[in-house]
PDB file of N, CA and C in Angstrom:
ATOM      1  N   UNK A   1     141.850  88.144  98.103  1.00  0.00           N
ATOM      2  CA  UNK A   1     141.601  88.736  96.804  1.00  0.00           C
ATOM      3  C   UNK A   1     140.108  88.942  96.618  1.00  0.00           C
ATOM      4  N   UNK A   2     139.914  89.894  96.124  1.00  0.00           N
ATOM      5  CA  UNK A   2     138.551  90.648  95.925  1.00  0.00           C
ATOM      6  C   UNK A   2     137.763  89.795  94.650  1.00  0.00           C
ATOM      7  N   UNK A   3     136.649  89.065  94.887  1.00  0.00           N
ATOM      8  CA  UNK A   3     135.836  88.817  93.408  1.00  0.00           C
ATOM      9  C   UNK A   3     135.620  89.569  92.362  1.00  0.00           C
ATOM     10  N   UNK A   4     135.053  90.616  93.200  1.00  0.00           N
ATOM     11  CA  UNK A   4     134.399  91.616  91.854  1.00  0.00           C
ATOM     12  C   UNK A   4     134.990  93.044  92.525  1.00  0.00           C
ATOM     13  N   UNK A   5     135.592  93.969  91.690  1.00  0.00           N
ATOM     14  CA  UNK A   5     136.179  95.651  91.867  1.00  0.00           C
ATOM     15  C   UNK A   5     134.731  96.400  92.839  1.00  0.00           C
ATOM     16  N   UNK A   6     134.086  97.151  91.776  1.00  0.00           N
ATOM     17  CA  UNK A   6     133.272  98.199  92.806  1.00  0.00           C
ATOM     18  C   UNK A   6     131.531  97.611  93.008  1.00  0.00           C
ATOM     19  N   UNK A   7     131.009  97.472  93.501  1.00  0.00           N
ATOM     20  CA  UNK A   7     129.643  96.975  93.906  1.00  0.00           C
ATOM     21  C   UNK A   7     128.949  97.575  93.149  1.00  0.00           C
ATOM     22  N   UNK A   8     128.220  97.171  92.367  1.00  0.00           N
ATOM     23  CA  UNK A   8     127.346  98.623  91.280  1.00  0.00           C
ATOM     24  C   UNK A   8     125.881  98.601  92.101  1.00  0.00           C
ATOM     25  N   UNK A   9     124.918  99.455  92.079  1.00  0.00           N
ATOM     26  CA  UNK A   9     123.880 100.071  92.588  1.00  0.00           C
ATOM     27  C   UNK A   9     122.856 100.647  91.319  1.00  0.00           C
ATOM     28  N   UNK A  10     121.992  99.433  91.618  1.00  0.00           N
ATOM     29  CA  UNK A  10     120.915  99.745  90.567  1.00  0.00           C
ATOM     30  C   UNK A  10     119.496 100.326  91.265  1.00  0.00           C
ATOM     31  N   UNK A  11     118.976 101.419  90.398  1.00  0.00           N
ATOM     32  CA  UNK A  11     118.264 102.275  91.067  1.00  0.00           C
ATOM     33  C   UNK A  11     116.883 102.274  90.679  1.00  0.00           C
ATOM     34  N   UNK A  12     115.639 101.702  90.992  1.00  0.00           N
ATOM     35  CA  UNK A  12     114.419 101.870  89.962  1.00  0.00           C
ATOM     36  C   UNK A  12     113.875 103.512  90.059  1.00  0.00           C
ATOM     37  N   UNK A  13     113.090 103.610  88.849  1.00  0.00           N
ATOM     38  CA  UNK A  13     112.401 105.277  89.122  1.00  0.00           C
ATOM     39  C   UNK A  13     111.378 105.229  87.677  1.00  0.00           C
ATOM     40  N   UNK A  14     110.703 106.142  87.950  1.00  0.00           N
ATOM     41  CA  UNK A  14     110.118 106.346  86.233  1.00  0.00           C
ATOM     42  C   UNK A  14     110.881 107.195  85.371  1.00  0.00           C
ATOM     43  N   UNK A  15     111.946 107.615  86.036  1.00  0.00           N
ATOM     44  CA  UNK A  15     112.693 108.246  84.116  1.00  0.00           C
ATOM     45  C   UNK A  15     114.158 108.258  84.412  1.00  0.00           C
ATOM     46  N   UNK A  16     114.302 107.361  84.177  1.00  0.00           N
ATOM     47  CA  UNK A  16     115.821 106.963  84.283  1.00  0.00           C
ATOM     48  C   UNK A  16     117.014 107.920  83.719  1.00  0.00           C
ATOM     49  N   UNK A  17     116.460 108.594  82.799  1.00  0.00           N
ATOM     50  CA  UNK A  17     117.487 109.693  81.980  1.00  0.00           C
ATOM     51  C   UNK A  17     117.447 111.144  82.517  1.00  0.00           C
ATOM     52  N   UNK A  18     116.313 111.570  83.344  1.00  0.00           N
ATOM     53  CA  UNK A  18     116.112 112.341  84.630  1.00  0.00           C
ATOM     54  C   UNK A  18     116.571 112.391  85.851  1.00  0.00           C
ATOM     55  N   UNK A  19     116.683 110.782  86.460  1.00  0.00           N
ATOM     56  CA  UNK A  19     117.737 110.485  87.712  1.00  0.00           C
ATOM     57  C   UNK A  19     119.139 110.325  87.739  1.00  0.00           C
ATOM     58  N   UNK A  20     118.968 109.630  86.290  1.00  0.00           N
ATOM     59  CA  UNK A  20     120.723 109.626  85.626  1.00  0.00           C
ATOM     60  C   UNK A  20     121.267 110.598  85.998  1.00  0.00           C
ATOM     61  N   UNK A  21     120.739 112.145  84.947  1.00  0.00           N
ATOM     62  CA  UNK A  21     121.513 113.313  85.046  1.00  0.00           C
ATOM     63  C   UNK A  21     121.356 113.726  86.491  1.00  0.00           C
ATOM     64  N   UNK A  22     120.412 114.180  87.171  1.00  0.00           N
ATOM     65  CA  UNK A  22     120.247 114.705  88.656  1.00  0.00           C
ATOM     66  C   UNK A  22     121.864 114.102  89.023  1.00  0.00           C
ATOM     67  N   UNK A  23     121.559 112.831  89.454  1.00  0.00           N
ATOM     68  CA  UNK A  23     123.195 112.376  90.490  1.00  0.00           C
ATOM     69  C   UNK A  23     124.113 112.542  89.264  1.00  0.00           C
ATOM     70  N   UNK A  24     124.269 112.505  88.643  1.00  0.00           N
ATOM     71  CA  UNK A  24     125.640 112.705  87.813  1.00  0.00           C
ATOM     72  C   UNK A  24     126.052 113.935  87.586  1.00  0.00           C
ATOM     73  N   UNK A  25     124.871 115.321  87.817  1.00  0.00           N
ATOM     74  CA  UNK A  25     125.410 116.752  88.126  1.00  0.00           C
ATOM     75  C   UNK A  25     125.603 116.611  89.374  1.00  0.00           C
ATOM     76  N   UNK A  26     125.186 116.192  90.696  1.00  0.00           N
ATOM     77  CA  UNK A  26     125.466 116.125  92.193  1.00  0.00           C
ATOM     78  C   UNK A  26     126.785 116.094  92.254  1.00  0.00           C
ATOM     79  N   UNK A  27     127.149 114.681  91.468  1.00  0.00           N
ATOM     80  CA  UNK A  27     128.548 113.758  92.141  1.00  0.00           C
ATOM     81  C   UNK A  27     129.325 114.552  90.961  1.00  0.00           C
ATOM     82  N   UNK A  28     129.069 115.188  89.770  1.00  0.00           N
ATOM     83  CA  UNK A  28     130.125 115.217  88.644  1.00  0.00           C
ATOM     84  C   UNK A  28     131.093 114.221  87.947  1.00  0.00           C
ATOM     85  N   UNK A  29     129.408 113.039  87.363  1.00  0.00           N
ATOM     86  CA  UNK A  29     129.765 112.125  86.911  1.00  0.00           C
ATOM     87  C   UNK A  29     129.631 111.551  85.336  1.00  0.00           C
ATOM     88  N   UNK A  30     130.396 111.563  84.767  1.00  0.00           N
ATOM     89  CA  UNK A  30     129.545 111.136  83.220  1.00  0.00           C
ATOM     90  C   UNK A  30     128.368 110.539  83.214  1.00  0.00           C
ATOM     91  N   UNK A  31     127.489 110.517  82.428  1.00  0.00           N
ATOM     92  CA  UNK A  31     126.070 109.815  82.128  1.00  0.00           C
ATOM     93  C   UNK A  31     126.028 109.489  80.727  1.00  0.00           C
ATOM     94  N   UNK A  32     125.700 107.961  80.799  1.00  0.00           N
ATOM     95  CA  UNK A  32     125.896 107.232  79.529  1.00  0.00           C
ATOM     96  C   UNK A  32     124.227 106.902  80.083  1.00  0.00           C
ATOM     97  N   UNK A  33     123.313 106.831  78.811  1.00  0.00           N
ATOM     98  CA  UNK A  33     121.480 106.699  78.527  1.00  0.00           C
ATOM     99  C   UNK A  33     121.823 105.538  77.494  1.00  0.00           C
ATOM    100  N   UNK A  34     120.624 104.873  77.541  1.00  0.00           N
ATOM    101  CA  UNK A  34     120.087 103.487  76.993  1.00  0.00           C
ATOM    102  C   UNK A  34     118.600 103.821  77.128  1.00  0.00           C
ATOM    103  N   UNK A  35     117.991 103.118  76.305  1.00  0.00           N
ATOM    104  CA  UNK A  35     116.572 103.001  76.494  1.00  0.00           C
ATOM    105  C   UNK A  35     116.028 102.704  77.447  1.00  0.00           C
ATOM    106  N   UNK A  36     115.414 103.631  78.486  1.00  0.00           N
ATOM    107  CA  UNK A  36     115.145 103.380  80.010  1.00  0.00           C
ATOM    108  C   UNK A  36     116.101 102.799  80.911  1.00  0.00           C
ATOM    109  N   UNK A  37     117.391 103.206  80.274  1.00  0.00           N
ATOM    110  CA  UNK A  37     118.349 103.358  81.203  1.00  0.00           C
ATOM    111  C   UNK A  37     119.370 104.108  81.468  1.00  0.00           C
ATOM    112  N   UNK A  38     120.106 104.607  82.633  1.00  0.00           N
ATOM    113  CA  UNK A  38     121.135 105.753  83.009  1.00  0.00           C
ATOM    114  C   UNK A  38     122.235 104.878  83.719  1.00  0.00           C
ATOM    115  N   UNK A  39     123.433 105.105  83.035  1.00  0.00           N
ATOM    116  CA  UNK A  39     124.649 104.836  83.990  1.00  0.00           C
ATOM    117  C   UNK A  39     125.436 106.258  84.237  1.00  0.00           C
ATOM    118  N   UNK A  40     125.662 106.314  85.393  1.00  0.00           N
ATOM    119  CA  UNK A  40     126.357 107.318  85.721  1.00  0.00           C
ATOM    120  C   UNK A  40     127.715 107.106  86.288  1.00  0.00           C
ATOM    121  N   UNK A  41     129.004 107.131  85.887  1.00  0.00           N
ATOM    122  CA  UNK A  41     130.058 106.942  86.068  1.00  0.00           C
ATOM    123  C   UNK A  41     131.574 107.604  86.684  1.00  0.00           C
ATOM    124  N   UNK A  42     132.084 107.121  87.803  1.00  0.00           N
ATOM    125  CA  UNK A  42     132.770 108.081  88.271  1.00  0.00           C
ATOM    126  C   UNK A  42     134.202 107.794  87.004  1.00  0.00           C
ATOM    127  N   UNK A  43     135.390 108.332  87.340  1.00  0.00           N
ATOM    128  CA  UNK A  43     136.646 108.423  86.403  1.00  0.00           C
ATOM    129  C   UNK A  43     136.998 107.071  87.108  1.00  0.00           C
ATOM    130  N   UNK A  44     137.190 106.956  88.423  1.00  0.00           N
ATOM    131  CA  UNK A  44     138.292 105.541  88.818  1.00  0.00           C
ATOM    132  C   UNK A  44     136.993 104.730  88.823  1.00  0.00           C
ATOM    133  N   UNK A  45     135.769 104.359  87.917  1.00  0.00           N
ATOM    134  CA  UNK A  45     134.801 103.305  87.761  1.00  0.00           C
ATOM    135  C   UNK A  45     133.817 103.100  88.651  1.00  0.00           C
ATOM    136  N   UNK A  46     133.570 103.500  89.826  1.00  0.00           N
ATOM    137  CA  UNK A  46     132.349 103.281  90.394  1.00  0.00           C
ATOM    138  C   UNK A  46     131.004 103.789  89.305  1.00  0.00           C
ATOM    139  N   UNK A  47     129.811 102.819  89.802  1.00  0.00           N
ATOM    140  CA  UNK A  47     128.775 103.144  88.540  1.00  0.00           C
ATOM    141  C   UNK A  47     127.357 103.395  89.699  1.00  0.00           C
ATOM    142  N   UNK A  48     126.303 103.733  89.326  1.00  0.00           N
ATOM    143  CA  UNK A  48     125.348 103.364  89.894  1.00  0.00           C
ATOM    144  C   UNK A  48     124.278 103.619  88.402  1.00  0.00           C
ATOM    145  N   UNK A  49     123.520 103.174  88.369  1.00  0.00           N
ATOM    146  CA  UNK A  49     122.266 102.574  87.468  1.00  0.00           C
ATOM    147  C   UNK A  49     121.344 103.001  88.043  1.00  0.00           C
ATOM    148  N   UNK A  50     120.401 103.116  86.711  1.00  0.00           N
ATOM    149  CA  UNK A  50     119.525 103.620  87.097  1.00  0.00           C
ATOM    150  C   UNK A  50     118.333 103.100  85.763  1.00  0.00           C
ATOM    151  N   UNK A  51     117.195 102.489  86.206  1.00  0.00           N
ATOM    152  CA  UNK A  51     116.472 101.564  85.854  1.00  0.00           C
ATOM    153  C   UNK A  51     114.888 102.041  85.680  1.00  0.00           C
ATOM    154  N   UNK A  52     113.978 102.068  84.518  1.00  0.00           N
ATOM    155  CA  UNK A  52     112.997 102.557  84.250  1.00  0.00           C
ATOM    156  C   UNK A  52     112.270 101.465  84.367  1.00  0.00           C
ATOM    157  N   UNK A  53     110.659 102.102  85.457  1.00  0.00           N
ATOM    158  CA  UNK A  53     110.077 100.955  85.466  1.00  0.00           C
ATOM    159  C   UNK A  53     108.830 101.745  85.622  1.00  0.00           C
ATOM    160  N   UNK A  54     107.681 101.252  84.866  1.00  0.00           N
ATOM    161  CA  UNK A  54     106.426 101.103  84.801  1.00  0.00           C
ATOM    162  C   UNK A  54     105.719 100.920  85.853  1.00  0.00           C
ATOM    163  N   UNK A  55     104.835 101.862  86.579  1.00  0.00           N
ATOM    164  CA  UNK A  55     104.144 101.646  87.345  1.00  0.00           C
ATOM    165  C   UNK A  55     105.091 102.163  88.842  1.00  0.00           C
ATOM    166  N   UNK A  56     106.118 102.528  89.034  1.00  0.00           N
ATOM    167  CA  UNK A  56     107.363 103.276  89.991  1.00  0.00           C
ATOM    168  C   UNK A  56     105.773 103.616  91.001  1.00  0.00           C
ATOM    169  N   UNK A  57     106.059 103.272  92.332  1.00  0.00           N
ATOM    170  CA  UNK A  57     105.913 103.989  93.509  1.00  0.00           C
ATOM    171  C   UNK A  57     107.231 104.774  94.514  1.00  0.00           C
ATOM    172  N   UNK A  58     106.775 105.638  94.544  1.00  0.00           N
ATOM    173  CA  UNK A  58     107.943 106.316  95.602  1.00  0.00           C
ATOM    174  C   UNK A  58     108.052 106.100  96.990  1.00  0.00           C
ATOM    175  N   UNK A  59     108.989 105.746  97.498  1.00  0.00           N
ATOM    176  CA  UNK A  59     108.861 105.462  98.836  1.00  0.00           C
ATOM    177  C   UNK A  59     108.196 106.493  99.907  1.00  0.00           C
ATOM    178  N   UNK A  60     107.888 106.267 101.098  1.00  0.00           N
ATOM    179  CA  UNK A  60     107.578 106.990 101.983  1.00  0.00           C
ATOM    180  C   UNK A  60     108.261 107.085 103.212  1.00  0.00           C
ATOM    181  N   UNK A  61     108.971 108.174 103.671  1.00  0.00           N
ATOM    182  CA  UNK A  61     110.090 108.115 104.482  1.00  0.00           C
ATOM    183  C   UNK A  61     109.492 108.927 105.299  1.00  0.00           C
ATOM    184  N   UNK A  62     109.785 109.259 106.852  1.00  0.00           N
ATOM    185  CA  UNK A  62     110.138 108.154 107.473  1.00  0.00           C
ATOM    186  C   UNK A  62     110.012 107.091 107.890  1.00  0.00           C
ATOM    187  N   UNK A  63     108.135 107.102 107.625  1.00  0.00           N
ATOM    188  CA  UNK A  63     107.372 105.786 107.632  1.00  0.00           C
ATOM    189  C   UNK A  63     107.440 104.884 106.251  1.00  0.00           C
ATOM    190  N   UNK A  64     107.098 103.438 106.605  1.00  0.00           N
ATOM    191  CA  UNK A  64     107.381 102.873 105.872  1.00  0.00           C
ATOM    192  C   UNK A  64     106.035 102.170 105.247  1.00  0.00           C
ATOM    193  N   UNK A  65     104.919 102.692 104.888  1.00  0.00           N
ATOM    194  CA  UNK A  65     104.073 102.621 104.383  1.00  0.00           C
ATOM    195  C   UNK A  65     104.545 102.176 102.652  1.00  0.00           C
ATOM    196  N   UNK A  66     105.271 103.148 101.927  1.00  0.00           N
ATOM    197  CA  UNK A  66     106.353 102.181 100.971  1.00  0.00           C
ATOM    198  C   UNK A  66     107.471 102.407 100.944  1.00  0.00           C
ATOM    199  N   UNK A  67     108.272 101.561 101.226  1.00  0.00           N
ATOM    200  CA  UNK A  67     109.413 101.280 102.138  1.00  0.00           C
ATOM    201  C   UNK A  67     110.433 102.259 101.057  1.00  0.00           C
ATOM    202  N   UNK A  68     111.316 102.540 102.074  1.00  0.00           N
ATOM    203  CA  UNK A  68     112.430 103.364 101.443  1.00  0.00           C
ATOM    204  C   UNK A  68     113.290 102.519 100.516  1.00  0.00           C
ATOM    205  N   UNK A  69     113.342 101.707 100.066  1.00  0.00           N
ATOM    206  CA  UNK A  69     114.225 100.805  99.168  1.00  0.00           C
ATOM    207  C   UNK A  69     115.712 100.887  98.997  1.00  0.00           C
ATOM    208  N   UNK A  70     116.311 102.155  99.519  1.00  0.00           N
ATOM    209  CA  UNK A  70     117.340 102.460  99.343  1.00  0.00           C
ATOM    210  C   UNK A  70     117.348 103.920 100.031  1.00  0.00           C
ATOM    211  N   UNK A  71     119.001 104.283 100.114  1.00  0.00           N
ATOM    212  CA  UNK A  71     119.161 105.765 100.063  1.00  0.00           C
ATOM    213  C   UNK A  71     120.729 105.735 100.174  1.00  0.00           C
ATOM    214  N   UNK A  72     120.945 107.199  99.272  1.00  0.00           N
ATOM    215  CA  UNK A  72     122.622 107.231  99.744  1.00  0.00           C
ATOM    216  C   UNK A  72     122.974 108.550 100.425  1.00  0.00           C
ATOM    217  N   UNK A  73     124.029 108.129 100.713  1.00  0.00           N
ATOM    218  CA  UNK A  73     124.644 109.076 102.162  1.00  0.00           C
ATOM    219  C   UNK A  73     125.470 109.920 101.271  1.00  0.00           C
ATOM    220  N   UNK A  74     126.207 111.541 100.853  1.00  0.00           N
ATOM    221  CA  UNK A  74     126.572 111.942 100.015  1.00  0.00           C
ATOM    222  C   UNK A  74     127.328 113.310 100.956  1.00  0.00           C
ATOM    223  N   UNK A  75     128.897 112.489 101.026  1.00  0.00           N
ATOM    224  CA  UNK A  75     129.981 113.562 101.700  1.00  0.00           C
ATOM    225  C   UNK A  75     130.077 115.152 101.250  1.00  0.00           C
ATOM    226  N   UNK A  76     130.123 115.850 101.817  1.00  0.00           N
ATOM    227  CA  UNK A  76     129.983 116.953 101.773  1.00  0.00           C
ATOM    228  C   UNK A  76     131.057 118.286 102.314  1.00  0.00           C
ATOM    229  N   UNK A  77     131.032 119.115 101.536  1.00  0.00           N
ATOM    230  CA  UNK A  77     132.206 119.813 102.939  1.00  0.00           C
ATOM    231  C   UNK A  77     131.338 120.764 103.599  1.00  0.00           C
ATOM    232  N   UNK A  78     130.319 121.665 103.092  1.00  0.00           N
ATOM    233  CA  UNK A  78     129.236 122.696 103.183  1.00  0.00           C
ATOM    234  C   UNK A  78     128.172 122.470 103.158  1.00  0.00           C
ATOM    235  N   UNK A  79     127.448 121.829 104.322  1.00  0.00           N
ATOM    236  CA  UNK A  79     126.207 121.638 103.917  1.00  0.00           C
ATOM    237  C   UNK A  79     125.328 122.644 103.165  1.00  0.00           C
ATOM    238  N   UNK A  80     125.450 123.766 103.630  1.00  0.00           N
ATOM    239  CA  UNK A  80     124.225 124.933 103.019  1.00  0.00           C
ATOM    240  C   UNK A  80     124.322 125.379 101.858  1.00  0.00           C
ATOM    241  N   UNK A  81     125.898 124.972 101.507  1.00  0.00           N
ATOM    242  CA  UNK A  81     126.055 125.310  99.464  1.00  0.00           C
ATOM    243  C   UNK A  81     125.824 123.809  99.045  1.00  0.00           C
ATOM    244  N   UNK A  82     125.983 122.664  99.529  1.00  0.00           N
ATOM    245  CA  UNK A  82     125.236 121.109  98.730  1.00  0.00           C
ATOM    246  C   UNK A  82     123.614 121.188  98.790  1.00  0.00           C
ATOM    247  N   UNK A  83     122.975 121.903 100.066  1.00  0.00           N
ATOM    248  CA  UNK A  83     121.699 122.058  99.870  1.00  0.00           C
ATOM    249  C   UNK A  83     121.185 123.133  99.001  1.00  0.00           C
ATOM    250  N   UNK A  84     121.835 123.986  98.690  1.00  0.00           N
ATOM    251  CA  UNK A  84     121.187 125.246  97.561  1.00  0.00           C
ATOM    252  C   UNK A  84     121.635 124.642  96.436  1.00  0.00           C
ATOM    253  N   UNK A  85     122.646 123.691  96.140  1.00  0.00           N
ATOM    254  CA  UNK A  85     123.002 123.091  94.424  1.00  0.00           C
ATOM    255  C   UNK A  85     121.987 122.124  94.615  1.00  0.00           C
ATOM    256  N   UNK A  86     121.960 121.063  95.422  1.00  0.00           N
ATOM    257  CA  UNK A  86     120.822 119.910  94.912  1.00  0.00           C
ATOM    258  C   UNK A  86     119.431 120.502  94.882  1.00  0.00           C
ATOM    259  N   UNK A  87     118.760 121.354  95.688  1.00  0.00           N
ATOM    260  CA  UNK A  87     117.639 122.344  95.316  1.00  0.00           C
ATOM    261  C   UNK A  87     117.761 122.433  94.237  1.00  0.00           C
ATOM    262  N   UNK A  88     118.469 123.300  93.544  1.00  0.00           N
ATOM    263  CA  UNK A  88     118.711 124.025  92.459  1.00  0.00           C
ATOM    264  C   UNK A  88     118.830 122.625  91.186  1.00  0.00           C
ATOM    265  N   UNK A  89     118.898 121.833  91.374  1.00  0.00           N
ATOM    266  CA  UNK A  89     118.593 120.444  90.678  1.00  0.00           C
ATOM    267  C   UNK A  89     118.011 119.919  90.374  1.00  0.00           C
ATOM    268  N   UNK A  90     116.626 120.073  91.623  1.00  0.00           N
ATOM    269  CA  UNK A  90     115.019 119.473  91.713  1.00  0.00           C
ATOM    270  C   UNK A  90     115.415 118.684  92.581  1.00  0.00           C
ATOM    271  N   UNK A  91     115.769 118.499  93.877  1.00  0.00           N
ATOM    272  CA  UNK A  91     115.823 117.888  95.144  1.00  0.00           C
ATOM    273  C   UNK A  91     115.103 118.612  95.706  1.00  0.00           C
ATOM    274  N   UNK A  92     114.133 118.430  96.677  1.00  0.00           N
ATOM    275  CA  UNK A  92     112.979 119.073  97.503  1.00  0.00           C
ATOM    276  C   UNK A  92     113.574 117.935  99.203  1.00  0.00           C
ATOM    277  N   UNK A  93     113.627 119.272  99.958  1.00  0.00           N
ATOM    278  CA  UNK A  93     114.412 118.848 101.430  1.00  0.00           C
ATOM    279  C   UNK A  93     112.912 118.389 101.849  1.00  0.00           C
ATOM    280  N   UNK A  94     113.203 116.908 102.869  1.00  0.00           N
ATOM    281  CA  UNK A  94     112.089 116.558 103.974  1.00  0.00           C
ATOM    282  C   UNK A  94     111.771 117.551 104.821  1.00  0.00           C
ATOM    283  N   UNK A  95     110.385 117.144 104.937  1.00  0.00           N
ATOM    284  CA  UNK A  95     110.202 118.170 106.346  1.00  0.00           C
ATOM    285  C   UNK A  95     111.262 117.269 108.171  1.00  0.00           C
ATOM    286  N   UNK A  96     111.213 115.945 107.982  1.00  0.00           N
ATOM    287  CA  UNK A  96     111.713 115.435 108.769  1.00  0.00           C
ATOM    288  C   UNK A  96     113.112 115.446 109.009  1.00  0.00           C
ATOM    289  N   UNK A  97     113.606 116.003 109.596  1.00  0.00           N
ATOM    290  CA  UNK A  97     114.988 116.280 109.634  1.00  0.00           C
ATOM    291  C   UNK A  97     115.483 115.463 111.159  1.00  0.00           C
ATOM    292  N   UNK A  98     116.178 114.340 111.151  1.00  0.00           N
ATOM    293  CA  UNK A  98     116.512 113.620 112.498  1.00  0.00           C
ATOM    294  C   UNK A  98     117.961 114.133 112.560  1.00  0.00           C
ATOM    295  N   UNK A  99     118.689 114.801 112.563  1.00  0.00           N
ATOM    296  CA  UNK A  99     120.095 115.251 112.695  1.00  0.00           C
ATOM    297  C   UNK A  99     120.497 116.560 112.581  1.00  0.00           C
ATOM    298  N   UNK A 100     121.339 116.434 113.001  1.00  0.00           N
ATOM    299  CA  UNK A 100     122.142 118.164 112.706  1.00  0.00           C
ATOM    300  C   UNK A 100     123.573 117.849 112.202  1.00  0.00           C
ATOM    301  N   UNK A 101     123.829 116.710 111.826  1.00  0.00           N
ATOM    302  CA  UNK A 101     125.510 116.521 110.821  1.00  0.00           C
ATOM    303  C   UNK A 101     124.810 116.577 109.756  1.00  0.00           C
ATOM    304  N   UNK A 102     123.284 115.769 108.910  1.00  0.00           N
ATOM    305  CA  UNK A 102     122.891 115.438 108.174  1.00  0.00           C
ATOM    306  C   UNK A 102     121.904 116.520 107.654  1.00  0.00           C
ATOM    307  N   UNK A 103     121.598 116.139 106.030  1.00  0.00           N
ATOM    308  CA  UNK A 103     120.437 116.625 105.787  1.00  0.00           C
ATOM    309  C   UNK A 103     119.574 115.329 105.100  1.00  0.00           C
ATOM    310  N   UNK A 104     118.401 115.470 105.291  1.00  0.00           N
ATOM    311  CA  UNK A 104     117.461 114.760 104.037  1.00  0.00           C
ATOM    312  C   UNK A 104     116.952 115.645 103.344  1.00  0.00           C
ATOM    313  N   UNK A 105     116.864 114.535 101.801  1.00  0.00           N
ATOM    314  CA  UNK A 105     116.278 115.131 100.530  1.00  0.00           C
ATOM    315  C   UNK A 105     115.502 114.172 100.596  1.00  0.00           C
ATOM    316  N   UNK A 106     114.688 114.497  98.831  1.00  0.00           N
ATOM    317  CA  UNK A 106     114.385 113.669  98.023  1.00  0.00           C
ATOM    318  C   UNK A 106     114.346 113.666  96.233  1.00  0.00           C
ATOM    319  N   UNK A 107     114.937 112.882  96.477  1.00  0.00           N
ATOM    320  CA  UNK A 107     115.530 112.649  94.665  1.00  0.00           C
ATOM    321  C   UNK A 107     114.442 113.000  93.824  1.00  0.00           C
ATOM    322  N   UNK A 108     114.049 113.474  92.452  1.00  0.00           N
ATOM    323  CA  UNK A 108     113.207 114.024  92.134  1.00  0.00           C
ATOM    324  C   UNK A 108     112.146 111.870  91.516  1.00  0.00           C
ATOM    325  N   UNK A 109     112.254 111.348  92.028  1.00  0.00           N
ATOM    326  CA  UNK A 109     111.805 110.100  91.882  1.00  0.00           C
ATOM    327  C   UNK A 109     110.954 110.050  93.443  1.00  0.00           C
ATOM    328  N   UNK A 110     111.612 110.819  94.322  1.00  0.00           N
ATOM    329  CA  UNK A 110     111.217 110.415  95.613  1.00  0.00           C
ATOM    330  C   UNK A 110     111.832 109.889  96.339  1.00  0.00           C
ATOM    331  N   UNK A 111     112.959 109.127  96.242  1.00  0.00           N
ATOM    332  CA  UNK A 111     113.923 108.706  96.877  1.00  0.00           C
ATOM    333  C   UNK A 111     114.729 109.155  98.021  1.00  0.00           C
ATOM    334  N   UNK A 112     114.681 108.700  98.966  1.00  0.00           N
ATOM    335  CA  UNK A 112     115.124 109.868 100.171  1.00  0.00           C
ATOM    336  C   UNK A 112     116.505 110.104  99.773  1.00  0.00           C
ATOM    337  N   UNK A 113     117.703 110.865 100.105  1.00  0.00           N
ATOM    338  CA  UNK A 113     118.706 110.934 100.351  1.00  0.00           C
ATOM    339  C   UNK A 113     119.749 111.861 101.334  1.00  0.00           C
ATOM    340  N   UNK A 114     120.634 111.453 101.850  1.00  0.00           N
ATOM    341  CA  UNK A 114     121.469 112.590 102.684  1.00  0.00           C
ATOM    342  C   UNK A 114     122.783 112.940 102.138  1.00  0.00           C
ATOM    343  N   UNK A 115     122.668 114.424 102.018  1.00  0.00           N
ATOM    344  CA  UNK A 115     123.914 114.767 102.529  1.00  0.00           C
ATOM    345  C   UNK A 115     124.369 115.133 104.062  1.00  0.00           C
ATOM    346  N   UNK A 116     125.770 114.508 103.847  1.00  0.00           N
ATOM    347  CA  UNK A 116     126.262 114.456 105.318  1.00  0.00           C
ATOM    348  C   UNK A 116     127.413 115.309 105.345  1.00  0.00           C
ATOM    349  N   UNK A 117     127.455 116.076 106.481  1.00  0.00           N
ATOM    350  CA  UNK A 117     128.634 116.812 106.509  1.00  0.00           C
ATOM    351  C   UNK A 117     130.107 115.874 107.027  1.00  0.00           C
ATOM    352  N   UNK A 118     130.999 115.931 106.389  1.00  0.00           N
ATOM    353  CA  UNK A 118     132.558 115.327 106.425  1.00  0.00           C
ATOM    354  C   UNK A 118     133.558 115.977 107.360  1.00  0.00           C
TER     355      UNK A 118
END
């Protein structure tokens, strides 16, 4: 038997109601705001958070000068129509590209992320 249902994923950035919406138009997820904070919610309950913090550095990928802290992997069926919608979002693609199933972004916080083709 399972302790706890879905693992939640808390996210730091400087504008939490900015990263909120970004992934919650990506995934097509409700977004519930709090004062420097974003939950973004799927229908069967997965959440991820998203956390305002003072002084936010952005990571540096692929080097780790400041460490990537995170990143999520984001199924896909088309890569080249998920990369013209998250563009079209304020995702700006790496120049470093290590794959050809994958793409890298970065979250408009800086945050690396991939979509992966399924």
């Amino acid at each position: 038997m399972a302790i706890a249902t879905y693992p939640g994923l808390v996210i730091d950035c400087p504008d939490a109601e900015q990263l909120g919406r970004f992934y919650a138009d990506i995934l097509d997820w409700q977004v519930e705001l709090r004062e420097g904070w974003a939950d973004i919610r799927a229908e069967y309950g997965q959440v991820i958070s998203f956390q305002q913090v003072a002084d936010f550095t952005a990571p540096s990928w692929p080097g780790q000068d400041g460490p990537q802290q995170m990143h999520l992997d984001l199924n896909v069926q088309d890569l080249d129509a998920a990369e013209a919608a998250v563009l079209a979002l304020g995702a700006r693609k790496h120049e470093h590209q290590p794959g050809e199933t994958f793409r890298v972004f970065l979250d408009p916080a800086g945050h690396p992320f991939c979509l992966c083709a399924c």
